[in-house]
Protein backbone atom coordinates (compact mmCIF):
# COMPACT_ATOMS: atom_id res chain seq x y z
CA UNK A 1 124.84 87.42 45.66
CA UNK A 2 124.58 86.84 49.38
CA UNK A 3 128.19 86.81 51.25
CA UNK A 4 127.63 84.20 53.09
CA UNK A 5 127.02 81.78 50.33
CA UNK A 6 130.52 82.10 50.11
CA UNK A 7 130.90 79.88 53.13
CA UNK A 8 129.12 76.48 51.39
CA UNK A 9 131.28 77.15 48.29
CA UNK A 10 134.40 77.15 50.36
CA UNK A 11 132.67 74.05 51.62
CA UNK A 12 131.97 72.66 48.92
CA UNK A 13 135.59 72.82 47.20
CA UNK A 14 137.44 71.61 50.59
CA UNK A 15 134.46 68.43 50.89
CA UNK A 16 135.49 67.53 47.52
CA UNK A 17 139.10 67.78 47.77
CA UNK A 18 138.69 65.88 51.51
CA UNK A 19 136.96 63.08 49.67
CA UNK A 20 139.52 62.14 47.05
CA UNK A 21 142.22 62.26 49.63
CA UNK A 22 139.86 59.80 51.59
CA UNK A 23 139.28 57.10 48.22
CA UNK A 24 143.11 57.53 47.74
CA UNK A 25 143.74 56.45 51.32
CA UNK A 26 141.40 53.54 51.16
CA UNK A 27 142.81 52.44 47.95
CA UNK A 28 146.15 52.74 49.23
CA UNK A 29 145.02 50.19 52.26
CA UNK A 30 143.92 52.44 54.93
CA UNK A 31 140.19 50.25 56.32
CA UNK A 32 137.17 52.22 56.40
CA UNK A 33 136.82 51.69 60.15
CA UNK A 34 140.38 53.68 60.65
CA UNK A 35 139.41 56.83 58.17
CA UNK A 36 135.91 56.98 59.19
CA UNK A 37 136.55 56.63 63.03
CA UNK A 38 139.82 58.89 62.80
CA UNK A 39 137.63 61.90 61.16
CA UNK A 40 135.29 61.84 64.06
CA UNK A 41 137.58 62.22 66.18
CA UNK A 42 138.86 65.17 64.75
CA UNK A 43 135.85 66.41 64.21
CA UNK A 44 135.21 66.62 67.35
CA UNK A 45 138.71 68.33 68.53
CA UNK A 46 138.10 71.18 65.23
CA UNK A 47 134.86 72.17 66.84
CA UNK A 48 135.54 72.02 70.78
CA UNK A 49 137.10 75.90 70.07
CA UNK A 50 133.87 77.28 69.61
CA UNK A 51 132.65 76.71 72.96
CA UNK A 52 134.81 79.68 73.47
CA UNK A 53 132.64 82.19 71.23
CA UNK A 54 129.42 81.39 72.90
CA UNK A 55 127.64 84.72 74.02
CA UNK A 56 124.87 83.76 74.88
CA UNK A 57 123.02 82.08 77.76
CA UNK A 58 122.97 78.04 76.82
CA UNK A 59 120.00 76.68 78.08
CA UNK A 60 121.86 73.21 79.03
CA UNK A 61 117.89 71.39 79.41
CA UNK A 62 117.69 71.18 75.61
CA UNK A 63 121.33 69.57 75.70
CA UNK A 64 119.62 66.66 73.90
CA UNK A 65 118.53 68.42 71.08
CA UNK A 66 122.68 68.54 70.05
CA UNK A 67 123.22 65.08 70.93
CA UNK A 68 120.34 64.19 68.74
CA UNK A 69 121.92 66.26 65.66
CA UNK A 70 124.88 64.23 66.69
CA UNK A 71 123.61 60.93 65.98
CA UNK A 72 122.00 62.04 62.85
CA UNK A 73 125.70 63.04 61.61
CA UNK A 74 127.55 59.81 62.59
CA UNK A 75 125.08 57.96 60.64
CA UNK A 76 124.89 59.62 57.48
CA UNK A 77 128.62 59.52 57.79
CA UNK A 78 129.18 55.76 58.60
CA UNK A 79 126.89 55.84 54.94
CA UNK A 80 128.94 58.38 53.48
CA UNK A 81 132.35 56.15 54.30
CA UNK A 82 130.70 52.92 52.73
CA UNK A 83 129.99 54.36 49.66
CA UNK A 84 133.28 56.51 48.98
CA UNK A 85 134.60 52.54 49.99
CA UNK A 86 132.44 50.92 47.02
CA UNK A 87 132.16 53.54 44.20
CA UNK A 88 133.82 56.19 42.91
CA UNK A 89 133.64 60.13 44.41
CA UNK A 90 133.01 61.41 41.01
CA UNK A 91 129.90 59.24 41.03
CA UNK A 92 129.06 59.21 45.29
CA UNK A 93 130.04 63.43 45.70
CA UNK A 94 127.52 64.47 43.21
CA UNK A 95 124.79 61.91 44.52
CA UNK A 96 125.07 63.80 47.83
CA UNK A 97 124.14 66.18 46.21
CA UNK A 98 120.77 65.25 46.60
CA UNK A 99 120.72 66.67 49.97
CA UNK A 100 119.50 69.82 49.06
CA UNK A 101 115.86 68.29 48.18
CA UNK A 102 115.71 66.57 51.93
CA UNK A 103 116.86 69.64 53.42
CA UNK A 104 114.02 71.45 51.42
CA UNK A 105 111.40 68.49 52.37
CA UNK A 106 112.06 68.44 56.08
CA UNK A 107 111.66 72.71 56.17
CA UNK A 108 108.38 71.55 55.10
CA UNK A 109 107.67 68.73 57.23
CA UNK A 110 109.87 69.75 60.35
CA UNK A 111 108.95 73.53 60.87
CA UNK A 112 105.65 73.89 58.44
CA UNK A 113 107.96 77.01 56.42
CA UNK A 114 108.93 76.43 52.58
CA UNK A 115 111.54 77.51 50.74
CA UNK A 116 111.31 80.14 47.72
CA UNK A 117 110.17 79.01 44.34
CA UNK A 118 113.59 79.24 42.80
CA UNK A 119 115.26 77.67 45.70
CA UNK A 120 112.46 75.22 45.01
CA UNK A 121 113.32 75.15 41.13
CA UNK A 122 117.04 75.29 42.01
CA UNK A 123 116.72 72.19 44.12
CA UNK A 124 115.01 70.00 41.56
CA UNK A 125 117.55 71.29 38.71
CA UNK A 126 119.80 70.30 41.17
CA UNK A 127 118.55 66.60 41.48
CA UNK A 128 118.11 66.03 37.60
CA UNK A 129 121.56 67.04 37.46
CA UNK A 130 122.89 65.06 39.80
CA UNK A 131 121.20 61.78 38.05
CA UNK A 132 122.55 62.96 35.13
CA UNK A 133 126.24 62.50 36.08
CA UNK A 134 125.18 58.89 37.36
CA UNK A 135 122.87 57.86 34.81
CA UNK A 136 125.26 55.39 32.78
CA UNK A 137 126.68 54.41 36.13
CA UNK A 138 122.91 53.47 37.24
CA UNK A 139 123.66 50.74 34.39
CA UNK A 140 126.27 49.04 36.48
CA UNK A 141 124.55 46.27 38.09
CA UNK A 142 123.96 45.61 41.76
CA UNK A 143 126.99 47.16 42.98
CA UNK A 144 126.71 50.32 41.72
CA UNK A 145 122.50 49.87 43.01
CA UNK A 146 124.41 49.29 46.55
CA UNK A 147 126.44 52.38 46.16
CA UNK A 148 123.69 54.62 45.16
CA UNK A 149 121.00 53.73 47.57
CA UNK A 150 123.81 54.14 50.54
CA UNK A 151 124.86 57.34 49.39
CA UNK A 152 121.27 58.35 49.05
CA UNK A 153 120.72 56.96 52.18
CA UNK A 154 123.58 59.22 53.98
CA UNK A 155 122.16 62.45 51.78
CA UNK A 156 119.01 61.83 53.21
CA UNK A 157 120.31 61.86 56.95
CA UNK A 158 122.70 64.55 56.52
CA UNK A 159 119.93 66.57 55.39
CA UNK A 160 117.84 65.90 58.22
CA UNK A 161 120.92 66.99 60.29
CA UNK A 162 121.32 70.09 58.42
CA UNK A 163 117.60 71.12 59.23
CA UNK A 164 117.92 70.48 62.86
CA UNK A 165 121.70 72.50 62.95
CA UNK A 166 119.19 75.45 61.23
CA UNK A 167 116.18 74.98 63.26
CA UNK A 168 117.46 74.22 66.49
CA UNK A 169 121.01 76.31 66.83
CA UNK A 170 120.10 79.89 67.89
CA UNK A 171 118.20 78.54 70.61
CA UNK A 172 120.05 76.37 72.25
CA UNK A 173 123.30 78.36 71.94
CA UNK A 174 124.60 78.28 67.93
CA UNK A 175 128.43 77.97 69.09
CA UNK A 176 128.01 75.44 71.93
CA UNK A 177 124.68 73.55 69.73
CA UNK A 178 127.97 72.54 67.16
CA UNK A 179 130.51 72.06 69.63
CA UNK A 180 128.57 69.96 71.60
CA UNK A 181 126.92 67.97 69.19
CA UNK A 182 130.28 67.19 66.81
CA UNK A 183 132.22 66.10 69.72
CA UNK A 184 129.17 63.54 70.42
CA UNK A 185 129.99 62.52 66.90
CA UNK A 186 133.06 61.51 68.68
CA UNK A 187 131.79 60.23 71.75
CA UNK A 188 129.60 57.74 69.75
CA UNK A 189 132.77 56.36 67.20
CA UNK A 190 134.35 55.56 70.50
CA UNK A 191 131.20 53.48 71.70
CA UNK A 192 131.34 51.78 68.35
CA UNK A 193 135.36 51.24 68.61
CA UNK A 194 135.03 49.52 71.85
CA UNK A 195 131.78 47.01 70.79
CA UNK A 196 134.37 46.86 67.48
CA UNK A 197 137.05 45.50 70.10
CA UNK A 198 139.40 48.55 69.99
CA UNK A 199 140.79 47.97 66.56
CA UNK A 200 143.93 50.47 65.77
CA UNK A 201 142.82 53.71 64.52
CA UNK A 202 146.10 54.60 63.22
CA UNK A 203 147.08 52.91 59.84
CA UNK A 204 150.45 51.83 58.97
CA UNK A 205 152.82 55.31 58.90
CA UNK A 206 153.33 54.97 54.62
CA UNK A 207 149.44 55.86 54.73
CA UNK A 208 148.88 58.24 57.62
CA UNK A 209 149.10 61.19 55.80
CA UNK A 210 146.05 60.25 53.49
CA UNK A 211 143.95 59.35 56.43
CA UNK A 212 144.17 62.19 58.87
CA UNK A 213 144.62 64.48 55.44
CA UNK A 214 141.24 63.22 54.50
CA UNK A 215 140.48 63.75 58.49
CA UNK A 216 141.30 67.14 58.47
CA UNK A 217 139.50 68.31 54.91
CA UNK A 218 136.09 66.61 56.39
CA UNK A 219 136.84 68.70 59.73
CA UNK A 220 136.84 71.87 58.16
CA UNK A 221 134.19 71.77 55.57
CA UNK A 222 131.57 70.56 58.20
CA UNK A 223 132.63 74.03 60.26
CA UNK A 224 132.41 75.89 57.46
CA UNK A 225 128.71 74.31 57.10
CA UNK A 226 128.14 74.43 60.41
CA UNK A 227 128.70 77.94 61.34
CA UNK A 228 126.66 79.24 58.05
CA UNK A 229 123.74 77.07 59.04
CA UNK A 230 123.62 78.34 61.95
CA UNK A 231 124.02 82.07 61.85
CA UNK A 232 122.02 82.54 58.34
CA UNK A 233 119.24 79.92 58.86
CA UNK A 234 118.81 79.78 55.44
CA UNK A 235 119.24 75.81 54.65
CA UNK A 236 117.95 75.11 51.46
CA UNK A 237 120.07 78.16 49.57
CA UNK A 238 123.53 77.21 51.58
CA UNK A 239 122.85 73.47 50.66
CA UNK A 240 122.14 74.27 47.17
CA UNK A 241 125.36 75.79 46.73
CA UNK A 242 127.05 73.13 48.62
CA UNK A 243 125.84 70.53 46.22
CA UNK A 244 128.00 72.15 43.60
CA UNK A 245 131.11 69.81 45.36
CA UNK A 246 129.88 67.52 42.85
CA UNK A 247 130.97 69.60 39.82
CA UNK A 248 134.09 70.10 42.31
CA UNK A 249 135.69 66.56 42.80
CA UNK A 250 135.22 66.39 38.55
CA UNK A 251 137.22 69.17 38.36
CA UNK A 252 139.70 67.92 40.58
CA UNK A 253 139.82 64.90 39.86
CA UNK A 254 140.42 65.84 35.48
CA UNK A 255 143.10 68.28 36.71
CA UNK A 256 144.53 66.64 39.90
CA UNK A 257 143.88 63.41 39.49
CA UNK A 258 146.88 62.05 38.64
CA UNK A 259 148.59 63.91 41.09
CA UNK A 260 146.19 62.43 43.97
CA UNK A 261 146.46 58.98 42.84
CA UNK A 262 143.18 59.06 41.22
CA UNK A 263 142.31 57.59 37.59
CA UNK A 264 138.72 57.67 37.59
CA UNK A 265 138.02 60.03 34.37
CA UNK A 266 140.37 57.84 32.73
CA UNK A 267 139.02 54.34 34.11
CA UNK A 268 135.20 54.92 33.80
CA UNK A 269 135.41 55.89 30.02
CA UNK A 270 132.13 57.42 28.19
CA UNK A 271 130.22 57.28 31.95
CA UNK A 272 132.70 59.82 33.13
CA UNK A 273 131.18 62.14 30.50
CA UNK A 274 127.83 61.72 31.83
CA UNK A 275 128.71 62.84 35.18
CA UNK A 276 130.19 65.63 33.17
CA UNK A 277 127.09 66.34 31.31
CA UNK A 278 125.09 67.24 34.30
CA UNK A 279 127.40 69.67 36.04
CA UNK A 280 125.95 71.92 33.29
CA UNK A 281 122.17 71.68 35.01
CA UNK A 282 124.03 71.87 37.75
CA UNK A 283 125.83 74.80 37.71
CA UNK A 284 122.78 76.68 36.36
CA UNK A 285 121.09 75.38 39.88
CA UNK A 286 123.74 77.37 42.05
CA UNK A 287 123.54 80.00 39.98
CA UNK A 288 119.51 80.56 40.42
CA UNK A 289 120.45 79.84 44.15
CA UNK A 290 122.93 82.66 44.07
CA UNK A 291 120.64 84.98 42.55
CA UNK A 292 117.90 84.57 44.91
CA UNK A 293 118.83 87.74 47.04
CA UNK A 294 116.12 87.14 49.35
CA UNK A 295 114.57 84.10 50.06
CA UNK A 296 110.81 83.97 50.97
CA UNK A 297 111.04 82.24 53.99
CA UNK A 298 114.60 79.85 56.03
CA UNK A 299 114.62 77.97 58.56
């Protein structure tokens, strides 16, 4: 398989351990404002470095083409926050997992390439797996309806993002495209903490360590995704493998659960074994990603 895909897996594993560290947090009292304003900010410190490995020339009059991708990824995480807030990660993690079919739609749409057929098949397999974990969950009522149309809501954006990282990167400058545009993510949370009234950022000290543990697991799996989008172009395959972090946070969550404070294979009963059910089509989707050695055409 290629390398590189090694880099979303890594993702993928350090996303879904980042997550339940995040529920655990807001469970334990932490506010969503405090986690999801206290990640961008270190999002933006993890990625100023690597305006330090630029080596090429930055063409600084297309500086809004990273500020842009910025605003795409404060959004779709402000969504990503509010539905980790309302429903469980074993149910939200996998449903982001849906990304993979925007990031495939806007290659279309946004640079007039298209993916390879198994990318392509890969992609949908991942989908119908996905739904498959939340399909008894989908039963739930309006709250879970909430849930799922936010978290589909944030896939959707973060996909869009992860097209522009791809499309727009190498020309702009791929180390200083990321640095610049995460630390607008934190530029922006600081706009939105001062119209918020400058509410503490810091939680109580008994629950620090969940919050800027959380902080610090988002951090690195968004490098991790940031410098393989933007050195291998190739968004649809890295974002296919990515989407196995929903087979991830099951795993961890059976195994570690207990351990992290988390009860959610134990509380959700027979729809825990749906979501279980469909990291089978799942897994088969990475692997068909994986085994496309050469895709026909990235962006």
């Amino acid at each position: 398989m290629p390398s590189y895909f090694l880099l979303p897996l890594a993702g993928a594993i350090i996303y879904a351990l980042g997550s339940i560290i995040v529920k655990r947090g807001l469970k334990e009292g932490v506010t969503m404002d405090q986690s999801f304003h206290l990640t961008n900010l270190v999002l933006g410190g993890m990625f100023l470095p690597l305006l330090f490995f630029e080596r090429s020339q930055v063409d600084w009059t297309l500086i809004w083409k990273p500020l842009v991708m910025g605003a795409t990824f404060f959004a779709g995480n402000w969504l990503t926050f509010l539905g980790i807030k309302r429903g469980d990660v074993s149910l939200v993690t996998p449903l982001m997992g849906t990304k993979v079919v925007f990031v495939a739609l806007g290659v279309v749409l946004l640079t007039g390439q298209s993916p390879s057929v198994p990318l392509w098949v890969a992609a949908a397999m991942t989908t119908l797996g996905i739904f498959v974990m939340g399909l008894a969950d989908l039963k739930g009522g309006s709250h879970l309806a909430f849930t799922v149309l936010v978290t589909l809501s944030s896939a959707m954006i973060f996909g869009i993002c992860d097209v522009l990282v791809s499309w727009w990167s190498a020309d702009f400058g791929a180390p200083t495209f990321l640095a610049v545009g995460t630390s607008s993510v934190a530029f922006y949370t600081l706009i939105l903490w001062l119209l918020q009234g400058r509410p503490g950022i810091f939680p109580r000290k008994g629950l620090r360590k969940w919050a800027v543990g959380g902080a610090v697991m988002i951090g690195l799996q968004a490098i991790v995704m940031g410098v393989a989008l933007s050195i291998f172009h190739n968004a649809t395959g890295i974002n296919v493998v990515y989407a196995s972090r929903g087979l991830w946070v099951i795993i961890l969550v059976v195994v570690f659960g207990s351990f992290l404070g988390n009860s959610e294979h134990r509380d959700s009963g027979r729809y825990f074994l749906w979501r279980v059910a469909g990291t089978v089509i799942l897994t088969v989707a990475v692997i068909i990603a994986v085994m496309d050695r050469a895709p026909a055409a990235t962006v």
